[in-house]
C-alpha atoms as a PDB file:
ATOM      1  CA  UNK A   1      -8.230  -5.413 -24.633  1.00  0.00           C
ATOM      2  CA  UNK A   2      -8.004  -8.735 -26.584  1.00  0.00           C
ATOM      3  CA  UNK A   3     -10.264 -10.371 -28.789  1.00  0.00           C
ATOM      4  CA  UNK A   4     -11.118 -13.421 -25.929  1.00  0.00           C
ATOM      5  CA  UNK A   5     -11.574 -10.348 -23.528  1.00  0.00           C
ATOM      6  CA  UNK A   6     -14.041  -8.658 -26.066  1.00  0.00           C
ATOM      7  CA  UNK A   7     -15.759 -11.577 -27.486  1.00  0.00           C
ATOM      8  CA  UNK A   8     -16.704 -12.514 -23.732  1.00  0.00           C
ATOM      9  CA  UNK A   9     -17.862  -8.655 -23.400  1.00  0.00           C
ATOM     10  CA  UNK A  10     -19.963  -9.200 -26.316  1.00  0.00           C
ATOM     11  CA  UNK A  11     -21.922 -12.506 -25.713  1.00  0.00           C
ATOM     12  CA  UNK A  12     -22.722 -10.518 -22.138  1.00  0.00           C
ATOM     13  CA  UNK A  13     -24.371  -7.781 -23.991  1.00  0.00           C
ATOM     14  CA  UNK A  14     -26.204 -10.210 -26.432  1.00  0.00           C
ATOM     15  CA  UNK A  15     -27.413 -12.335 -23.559  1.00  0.00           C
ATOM     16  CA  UNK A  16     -28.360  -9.065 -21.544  1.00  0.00           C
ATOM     17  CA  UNK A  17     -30.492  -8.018 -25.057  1.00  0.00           C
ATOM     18  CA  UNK A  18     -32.136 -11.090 -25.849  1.00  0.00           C
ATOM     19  CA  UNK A  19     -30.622 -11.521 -29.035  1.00  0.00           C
ATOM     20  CA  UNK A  20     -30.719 -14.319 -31.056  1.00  0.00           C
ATOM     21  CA  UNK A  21     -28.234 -16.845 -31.091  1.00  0.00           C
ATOM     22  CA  UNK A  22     -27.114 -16.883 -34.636  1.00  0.00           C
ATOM     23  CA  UNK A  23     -27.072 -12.686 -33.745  1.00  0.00           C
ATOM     24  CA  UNK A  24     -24.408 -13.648 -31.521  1.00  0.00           C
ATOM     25  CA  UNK A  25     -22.295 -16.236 -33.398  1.00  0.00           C
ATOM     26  CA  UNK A  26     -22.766 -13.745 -36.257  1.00  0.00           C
ATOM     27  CA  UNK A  27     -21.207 -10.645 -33.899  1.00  0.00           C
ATOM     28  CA  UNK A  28     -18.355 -12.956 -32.463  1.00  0.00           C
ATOM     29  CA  UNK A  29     -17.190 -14.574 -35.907  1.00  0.00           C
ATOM     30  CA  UNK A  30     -16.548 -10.718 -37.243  1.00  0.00           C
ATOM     31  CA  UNK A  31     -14.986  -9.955 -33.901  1.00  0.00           C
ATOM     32  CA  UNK A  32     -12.662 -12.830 -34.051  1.00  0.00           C
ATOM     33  CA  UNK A  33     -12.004 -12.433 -38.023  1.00  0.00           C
ATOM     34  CA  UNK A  34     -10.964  -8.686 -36.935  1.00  0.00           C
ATOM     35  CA  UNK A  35      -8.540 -10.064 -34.228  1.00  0.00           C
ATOM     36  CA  UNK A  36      -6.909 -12.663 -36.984  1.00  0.00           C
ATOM     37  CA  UNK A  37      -6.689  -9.740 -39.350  1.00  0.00           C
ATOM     38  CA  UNK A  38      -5.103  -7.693 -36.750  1.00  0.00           C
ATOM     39  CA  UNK A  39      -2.381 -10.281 -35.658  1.00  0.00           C
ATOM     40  CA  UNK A  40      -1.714 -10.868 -39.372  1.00  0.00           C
ATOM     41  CA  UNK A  41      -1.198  -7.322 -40.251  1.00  0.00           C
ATOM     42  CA  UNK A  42       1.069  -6.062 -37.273  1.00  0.00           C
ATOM     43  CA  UNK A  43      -0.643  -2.691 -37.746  1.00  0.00           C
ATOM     44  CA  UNK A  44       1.038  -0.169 -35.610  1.00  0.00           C
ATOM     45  CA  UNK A  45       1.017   3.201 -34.937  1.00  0.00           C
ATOM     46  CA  UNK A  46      -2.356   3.414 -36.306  1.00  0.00           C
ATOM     47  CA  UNK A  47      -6.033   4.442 -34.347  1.00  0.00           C
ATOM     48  CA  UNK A  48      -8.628   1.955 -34.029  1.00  0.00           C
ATOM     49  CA  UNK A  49     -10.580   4.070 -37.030  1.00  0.00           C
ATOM     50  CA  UNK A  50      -7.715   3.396 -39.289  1.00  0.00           C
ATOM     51  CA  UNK A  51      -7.153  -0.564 -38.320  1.00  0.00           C
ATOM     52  CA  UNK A  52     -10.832  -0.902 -39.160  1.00  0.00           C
ATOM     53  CA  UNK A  53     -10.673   1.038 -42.397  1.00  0.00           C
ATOM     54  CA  UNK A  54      -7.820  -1.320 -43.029  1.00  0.00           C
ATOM     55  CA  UNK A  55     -10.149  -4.259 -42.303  1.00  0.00           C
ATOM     56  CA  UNK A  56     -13.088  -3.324 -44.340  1.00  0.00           C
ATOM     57  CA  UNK A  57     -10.755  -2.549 -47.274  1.00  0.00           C
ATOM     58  CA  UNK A  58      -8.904  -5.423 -47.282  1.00  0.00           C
ATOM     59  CA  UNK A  59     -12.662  -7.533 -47.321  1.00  0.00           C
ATOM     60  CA  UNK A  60     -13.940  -5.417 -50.386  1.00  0.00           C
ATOM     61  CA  UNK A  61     -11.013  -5.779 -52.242  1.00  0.00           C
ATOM     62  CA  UNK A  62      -9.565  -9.551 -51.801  1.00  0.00           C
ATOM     63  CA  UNK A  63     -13.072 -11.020 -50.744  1.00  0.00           C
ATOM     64  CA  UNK A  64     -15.497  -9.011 -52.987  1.00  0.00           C
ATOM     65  CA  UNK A  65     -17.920  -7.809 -50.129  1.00  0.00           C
ATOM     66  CA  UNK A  66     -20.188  -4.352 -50.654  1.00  0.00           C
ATOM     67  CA  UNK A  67     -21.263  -2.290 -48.526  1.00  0.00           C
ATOM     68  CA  UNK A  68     -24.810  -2.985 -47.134  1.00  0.00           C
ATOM     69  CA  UNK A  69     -27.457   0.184 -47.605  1.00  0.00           C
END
């Protein structure tokens, strides 16, 4: 699946849910920053677990993010 394919998926659920609109520009602009990260990195051979590990690492460490409790 690509990111268009899954961002379209995911503006269908939103709609279907009633939720907000910033809900859903919020939920797309992650999706799409995951698909930029993806193409960047060339990850391969790796499960979808480990490419998001990947991901969230790569936000704590170069962009200073925390985990939200």
């Amino acid at each position: 699946m690509n990111i268009s394919h899954a961002i379209l998926l995911v503006r269908g659920v939103c709609n279907r849910k009633h939720f907000s609109i910033s809900t859903e520009k919020t939920y797309t602009h992650w999706l799409r920053r995951f698909g930029l990260f993806l193409k960047a990195q060339k990850l391969t051979a790796t499960t979808p677990e480990q490419k998001m590990e990947a991901f969230l690492t790569r936000l704590a460490a170069e962009r200073r993010f925390t985990a939200s409790m």
